[in-house]
Protein backbone atom coordinates (compact mmCIF):
# COMPACT_ATOMS: atom_id res chain seq x y z
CA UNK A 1 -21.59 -8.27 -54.47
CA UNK A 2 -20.29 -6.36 -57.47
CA UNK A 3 -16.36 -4.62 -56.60
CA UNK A 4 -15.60 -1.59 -57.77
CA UNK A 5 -12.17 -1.39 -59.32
CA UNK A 6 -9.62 2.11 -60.85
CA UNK A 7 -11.93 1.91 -63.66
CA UNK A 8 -15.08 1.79 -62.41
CA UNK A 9 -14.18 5.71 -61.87
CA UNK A 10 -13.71 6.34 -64.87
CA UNK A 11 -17.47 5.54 -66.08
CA UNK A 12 -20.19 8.59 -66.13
CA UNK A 13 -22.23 8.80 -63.29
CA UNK A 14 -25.56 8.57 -63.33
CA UNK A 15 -28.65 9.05 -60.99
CA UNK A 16 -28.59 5.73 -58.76
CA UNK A 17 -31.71 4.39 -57.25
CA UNK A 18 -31.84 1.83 -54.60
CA UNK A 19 -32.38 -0.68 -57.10
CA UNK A 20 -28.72 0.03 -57.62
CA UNK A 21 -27.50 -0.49 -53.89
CA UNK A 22 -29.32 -3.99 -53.14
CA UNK A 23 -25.94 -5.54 -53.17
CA UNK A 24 -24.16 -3.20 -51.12
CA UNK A 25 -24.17 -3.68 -47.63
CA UNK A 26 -24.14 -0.49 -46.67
CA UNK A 27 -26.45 0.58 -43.80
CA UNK A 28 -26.90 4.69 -42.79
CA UNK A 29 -27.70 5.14 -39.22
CA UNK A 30 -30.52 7.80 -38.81
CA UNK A 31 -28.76 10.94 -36.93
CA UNK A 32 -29.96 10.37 -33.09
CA UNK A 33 -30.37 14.00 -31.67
CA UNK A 34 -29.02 13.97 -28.07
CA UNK A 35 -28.90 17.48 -26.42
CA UNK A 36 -25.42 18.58 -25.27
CA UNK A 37 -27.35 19.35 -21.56
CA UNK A 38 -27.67 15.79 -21.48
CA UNK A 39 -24.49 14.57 -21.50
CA UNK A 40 -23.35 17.58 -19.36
CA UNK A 41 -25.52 16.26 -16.85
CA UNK A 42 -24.17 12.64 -16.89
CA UNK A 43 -20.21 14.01 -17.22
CA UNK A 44 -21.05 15.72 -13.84
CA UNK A 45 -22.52 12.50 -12.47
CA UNK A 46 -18.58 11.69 -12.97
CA UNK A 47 -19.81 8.77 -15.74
CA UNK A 48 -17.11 8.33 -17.91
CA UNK A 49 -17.78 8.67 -22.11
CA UNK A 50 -18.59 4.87 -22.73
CA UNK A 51 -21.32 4.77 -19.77
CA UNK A 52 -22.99 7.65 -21.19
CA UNK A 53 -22.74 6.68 -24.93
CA UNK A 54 -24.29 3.30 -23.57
CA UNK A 55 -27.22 5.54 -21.50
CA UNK A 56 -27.97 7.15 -24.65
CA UNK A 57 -27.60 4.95 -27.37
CA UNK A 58 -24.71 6.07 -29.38
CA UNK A 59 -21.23 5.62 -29.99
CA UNK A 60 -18.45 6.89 -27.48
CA UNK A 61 -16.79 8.68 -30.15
CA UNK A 62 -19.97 10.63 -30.34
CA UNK A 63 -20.08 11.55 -26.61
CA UNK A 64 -16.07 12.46 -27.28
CA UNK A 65 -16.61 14.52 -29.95
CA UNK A 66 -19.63 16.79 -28.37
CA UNK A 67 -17.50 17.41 -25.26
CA UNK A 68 -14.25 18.22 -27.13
CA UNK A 69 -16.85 21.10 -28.91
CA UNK A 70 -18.33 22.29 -25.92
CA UNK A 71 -15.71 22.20 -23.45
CA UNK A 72 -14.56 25.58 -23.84
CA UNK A 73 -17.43 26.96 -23.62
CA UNK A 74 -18.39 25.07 -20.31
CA UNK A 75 -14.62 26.14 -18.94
CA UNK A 76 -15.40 29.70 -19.76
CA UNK A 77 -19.16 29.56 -18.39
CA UNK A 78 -17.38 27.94 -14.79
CA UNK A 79 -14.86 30.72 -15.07
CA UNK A 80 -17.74 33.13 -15.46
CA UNK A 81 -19.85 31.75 -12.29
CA UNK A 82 -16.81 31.55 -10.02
CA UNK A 83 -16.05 35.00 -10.79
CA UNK A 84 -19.51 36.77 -11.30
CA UNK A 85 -18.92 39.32 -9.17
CA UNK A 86 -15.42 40.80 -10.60
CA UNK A 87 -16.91 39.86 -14.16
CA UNK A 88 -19.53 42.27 -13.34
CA UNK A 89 -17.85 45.06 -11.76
CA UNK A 90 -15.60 44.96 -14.56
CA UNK A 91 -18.26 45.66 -17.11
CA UNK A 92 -20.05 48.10 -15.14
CA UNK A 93 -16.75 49.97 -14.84
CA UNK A 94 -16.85 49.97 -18.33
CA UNK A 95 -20.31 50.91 -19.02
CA UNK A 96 -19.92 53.71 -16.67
CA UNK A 97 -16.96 54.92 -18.23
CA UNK A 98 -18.52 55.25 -21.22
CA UNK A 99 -21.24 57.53 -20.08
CA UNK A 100 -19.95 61.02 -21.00
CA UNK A 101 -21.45 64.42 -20.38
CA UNK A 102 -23.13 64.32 -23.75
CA UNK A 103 -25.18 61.45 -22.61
CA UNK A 104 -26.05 62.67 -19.49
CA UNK A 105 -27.08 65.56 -20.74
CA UNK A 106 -29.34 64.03 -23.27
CA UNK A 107 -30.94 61.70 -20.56
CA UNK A 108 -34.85 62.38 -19.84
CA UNK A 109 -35.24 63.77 -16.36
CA UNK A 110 -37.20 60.30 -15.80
CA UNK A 111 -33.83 58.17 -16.34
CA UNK A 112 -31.61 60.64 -14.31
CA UNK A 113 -33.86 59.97 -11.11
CA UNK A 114 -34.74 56.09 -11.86
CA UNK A 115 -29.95 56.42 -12.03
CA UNK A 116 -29.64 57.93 -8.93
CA UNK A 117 -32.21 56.34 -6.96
CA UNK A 118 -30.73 52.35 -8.44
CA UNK A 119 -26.83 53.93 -7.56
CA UNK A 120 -27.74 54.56 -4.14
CA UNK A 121 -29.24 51.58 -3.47
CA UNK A 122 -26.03 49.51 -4.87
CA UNK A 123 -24.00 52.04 -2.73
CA UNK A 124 -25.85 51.18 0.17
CA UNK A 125 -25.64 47.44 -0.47
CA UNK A 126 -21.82 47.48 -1.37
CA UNK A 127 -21.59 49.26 2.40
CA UNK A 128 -23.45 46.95 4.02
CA UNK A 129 -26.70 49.08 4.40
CA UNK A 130 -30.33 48.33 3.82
CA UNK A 131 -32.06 49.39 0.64
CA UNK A 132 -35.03 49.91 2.21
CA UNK A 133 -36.16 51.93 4.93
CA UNK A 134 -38.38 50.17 7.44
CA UNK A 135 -40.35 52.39 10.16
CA UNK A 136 -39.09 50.16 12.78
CA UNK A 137 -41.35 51.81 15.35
CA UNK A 138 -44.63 51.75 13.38
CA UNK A 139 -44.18 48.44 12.83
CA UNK A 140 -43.87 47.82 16.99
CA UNK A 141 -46.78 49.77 17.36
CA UNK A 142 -48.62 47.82 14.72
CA UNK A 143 -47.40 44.30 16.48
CA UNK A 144 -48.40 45.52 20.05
CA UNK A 145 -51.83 46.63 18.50
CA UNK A 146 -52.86 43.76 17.41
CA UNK A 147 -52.11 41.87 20.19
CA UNK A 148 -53.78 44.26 22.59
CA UNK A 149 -56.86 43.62 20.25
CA UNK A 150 -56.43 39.96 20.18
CA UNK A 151 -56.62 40.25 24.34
CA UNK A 152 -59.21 42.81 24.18
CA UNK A 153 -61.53 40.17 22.07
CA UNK A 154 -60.76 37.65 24.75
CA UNK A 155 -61.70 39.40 27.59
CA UNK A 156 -65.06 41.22 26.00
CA UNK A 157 -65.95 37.37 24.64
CA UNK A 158 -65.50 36.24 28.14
CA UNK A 159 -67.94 38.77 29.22
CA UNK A 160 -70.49 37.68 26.65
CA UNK A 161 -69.86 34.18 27.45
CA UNK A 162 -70.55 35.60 31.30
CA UNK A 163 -74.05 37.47 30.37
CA UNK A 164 -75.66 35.23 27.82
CA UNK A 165 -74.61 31.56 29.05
CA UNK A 166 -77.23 30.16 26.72
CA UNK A 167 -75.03 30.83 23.42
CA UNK A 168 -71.74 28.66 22.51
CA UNK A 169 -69.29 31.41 22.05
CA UNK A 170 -66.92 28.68 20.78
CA UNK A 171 -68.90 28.55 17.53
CA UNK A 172 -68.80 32.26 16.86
CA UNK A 173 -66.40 34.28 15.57
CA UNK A 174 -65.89 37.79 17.19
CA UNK A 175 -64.48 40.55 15.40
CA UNK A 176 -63.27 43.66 17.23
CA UNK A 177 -61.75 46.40 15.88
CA UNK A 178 -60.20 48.47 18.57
């Protein structure tokens, strides 16, 4: 295997085949994607940076290196989902704040009613309210109705079992609308 010495430096270069590198035992591993989700996934799994880098085929350094990069960002992103909730208020503070009377003004009568009617329902959820209005009563009267028809079908089949014995009522389906 040739050496290279100072003065090998000092020659031109030229283009350099493979021809050239038969004697050097130099070996380029191909790049092996692994996706960053990946080794999230294991790092939650509480595996430590050698057991992944042996899961995925790669060198712990590697694994070490892609966390170091990301590791901000995953701080910030558990920051974020721990604190939704303030993060958003804070921004729709802002947002509202920024609306001024020019904008309002400029708004289609289409987007000032779709407003109004979407900040009254989060008022009525930040109180504790419902955002929709159920008709509690019809929806009684709708239960007790159909139960009353579900008896009703059982006592008029009974009756038909009563005057035509011949037929199996249990085969047929009655349908009664009251």
């Amino acid at each position: 295997m040739p050496i290279l010495t100072p003065m090998d430096f000092s020659t031109p270069i030229r283009n350099i085949d493979k021809e050239d590198l038969k004697d050097f035992p130099i070996t380029i591993n191909p790049i092996k994607y692994i996706p960053v989700e990946k080794i999230i996934e294991l790092r939650k799994r509480h595996l430590s940076c050698s057991e992944i880098a042996k899961l995925l085929g790669c060198s712990k350094a590697n694994i070490v290196q892609r966390i170091r990069k990301i590791s901000n960002e995953i701080e910030l992103t558990n920051h974020y989902i721990n604190n939704r909730s303030t993060v958003f208020a804070f921004h729709q503070r802002k947002i509202m704040e920024s609306i001024t009377e020019a904008d309002r003004k400029k708004a289609g009568l289409r987007d000032k009613v779709i407003s109004v009617g979407v900040l009254f329902d989060k008022e009525r959820l930040e109180e504790g309210k419902s955002t929709q209005n159920i008709a509690y009563a019809d929806a009684l009267k709708a239960r007790d109705d159909a139960l009353k028809a579900e008896d009703l079908a059982g006592t008029e089949q009974d009756q038909l079992k009563k005057n035509y014995p011949h037929i199996d009522f249990d085969e047929v389906t009655i349908n009664v609308t009251p």
